[in-house]
N, C-alpha and C. Protein backbone atom coordinates (compact mmCIF):
# COMPACT_ATOMS: atom_id res chain seq x y z
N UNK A 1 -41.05 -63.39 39.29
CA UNK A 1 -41.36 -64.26 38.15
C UNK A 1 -42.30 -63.50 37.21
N UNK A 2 -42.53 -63.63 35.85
CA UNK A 2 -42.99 -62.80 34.66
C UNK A 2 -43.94 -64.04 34.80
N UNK A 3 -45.42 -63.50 33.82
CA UNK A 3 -46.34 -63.51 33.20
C UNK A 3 -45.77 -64.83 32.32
N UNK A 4 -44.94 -64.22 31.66
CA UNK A 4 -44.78 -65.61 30.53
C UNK A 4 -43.98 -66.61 31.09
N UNK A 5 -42.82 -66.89 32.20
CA UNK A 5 -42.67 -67.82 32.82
C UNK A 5 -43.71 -68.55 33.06
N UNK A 6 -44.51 -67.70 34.41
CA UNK A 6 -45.89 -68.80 34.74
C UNK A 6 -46.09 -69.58 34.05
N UNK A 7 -46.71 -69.11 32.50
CA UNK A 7 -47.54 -69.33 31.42
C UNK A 7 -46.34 -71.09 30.87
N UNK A 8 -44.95 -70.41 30.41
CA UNK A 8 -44.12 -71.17 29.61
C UNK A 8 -43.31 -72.33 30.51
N UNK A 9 -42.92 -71.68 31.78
CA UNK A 9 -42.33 -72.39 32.72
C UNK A 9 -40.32 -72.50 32.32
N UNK A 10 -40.50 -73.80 31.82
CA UNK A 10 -38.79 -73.95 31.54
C UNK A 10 -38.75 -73.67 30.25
N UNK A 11 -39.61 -73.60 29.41
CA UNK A 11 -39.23 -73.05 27.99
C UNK A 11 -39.04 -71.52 27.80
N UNK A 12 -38.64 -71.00 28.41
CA UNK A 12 -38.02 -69.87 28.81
C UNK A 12 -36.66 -69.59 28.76
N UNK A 13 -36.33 -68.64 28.12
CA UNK A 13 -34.68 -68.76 27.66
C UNK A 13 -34.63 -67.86 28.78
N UNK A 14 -33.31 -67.33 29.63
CA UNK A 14 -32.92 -66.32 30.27
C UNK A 14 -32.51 -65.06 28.91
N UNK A 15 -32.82 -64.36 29.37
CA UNK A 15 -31.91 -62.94 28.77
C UNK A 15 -30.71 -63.24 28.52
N UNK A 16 -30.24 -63.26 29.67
CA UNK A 16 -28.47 -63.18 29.47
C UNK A 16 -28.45 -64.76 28.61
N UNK A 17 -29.26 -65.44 28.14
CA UNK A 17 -28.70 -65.95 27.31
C UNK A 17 -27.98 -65.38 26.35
N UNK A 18 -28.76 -64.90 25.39
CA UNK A 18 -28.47 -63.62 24.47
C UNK A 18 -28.02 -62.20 24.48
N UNK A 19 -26.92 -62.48 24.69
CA UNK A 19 -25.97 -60.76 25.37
C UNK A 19 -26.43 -59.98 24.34
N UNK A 20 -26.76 -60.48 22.74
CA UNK A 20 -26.65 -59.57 21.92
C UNK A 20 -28.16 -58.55 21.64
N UNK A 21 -28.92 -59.42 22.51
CA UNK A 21 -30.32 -58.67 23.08
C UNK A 21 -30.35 -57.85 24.12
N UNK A 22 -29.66 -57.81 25.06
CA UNK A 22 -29.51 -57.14 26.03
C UNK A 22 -30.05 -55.69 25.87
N UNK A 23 -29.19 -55.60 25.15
CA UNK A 23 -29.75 -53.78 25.04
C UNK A 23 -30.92 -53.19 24.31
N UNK A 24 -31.01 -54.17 23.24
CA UNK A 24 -32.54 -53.91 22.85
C UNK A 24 -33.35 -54.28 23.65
N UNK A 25 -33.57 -55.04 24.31
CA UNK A 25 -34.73 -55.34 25.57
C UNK A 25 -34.78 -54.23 26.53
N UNK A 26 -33.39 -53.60 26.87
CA UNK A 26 -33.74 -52.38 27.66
C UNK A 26 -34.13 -51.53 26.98
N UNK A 27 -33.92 -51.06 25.80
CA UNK A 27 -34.41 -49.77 24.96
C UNK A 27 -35.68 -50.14 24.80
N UNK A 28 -36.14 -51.29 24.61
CA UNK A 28 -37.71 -51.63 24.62
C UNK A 28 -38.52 -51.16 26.52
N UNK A 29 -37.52 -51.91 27.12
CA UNK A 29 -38.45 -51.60 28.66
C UNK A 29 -38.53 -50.11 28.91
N UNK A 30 -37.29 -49.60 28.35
CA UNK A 30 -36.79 -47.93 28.79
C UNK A 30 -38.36 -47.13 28.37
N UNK A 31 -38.71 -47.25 26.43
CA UNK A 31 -39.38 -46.82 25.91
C UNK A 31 -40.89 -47.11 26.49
N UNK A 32 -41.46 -48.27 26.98
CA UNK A 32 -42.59 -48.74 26.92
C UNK A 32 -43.42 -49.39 28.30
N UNK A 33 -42.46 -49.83 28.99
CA UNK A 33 -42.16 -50.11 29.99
C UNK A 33 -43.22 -51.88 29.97
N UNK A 34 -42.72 -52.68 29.19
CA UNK A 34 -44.16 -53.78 29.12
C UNK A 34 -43.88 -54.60 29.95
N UNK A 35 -44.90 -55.77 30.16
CA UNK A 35 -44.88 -56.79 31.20
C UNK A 35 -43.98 -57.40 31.09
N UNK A 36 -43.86 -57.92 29.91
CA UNK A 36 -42.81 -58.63 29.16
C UNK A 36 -42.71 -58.86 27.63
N UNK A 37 -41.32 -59.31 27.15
CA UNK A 37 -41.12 -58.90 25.94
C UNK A 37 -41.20 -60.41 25.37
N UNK A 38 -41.98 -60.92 24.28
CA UNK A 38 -42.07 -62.13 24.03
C UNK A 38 -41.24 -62.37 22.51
N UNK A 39 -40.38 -63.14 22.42
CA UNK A 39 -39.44 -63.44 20.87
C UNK A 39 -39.97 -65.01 20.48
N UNK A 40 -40.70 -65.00 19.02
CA UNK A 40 -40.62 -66.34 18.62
C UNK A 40 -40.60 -66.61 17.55
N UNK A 41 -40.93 -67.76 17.15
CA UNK A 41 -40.21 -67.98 15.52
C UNK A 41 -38.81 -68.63 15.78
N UNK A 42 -38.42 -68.79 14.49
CA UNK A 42 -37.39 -69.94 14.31
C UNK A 42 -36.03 -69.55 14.53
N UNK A 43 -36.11 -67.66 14.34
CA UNK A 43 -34.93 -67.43 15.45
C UNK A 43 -34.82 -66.98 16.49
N UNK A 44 -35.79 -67.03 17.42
CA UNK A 44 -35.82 -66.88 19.29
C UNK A 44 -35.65 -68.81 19.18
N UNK A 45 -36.35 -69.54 18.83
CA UNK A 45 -35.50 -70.74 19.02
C UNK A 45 -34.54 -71.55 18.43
N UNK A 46 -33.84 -70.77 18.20
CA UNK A 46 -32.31 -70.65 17.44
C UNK A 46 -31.88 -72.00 16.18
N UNK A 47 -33.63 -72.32 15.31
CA UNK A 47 -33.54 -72.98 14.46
C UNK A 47 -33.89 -72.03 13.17
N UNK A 48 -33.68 -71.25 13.08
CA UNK A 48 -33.13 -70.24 11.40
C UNK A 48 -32.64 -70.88 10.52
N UNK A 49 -32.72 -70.96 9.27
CA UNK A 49 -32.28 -71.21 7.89
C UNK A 49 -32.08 -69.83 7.62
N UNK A 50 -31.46 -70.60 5.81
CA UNK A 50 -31.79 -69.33 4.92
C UNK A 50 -33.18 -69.15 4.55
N UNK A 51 -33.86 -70.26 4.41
CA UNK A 51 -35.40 -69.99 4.12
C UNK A 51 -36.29 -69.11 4.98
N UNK A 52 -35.60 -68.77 6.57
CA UNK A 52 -36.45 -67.98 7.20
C UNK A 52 -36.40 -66.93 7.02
N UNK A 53 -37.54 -66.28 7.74
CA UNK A 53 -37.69 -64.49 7.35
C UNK A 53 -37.13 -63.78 8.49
């Protein structure tokens, strides 16, 4: 279990939610090796407009 589970619990998306992250999360762990990788904002919770950045 990760750091930010503990912390978040079920608000925790899985990875393989997002296949299309997959590989950037490894090129991130490959490069850096971090505890964990945290995504937020309005598109890690998959409420995006056009108004977002």
């Amino acid at each position: 279990m990760s750091v930010v589970t503990d912390i978040f619990g079920d608000r925790v998306a899985s990875p393989g939610d997002f296949p299309a992250l997959l590989t950037l999360l490894a090129r991130i762990r490959e490069a850096y090796d971090p505890i964990d990788v945290v995504l937020y904002g309005s598109q890690a919770r998959g409420e995006a407009t056009a108004q977002s950045d």
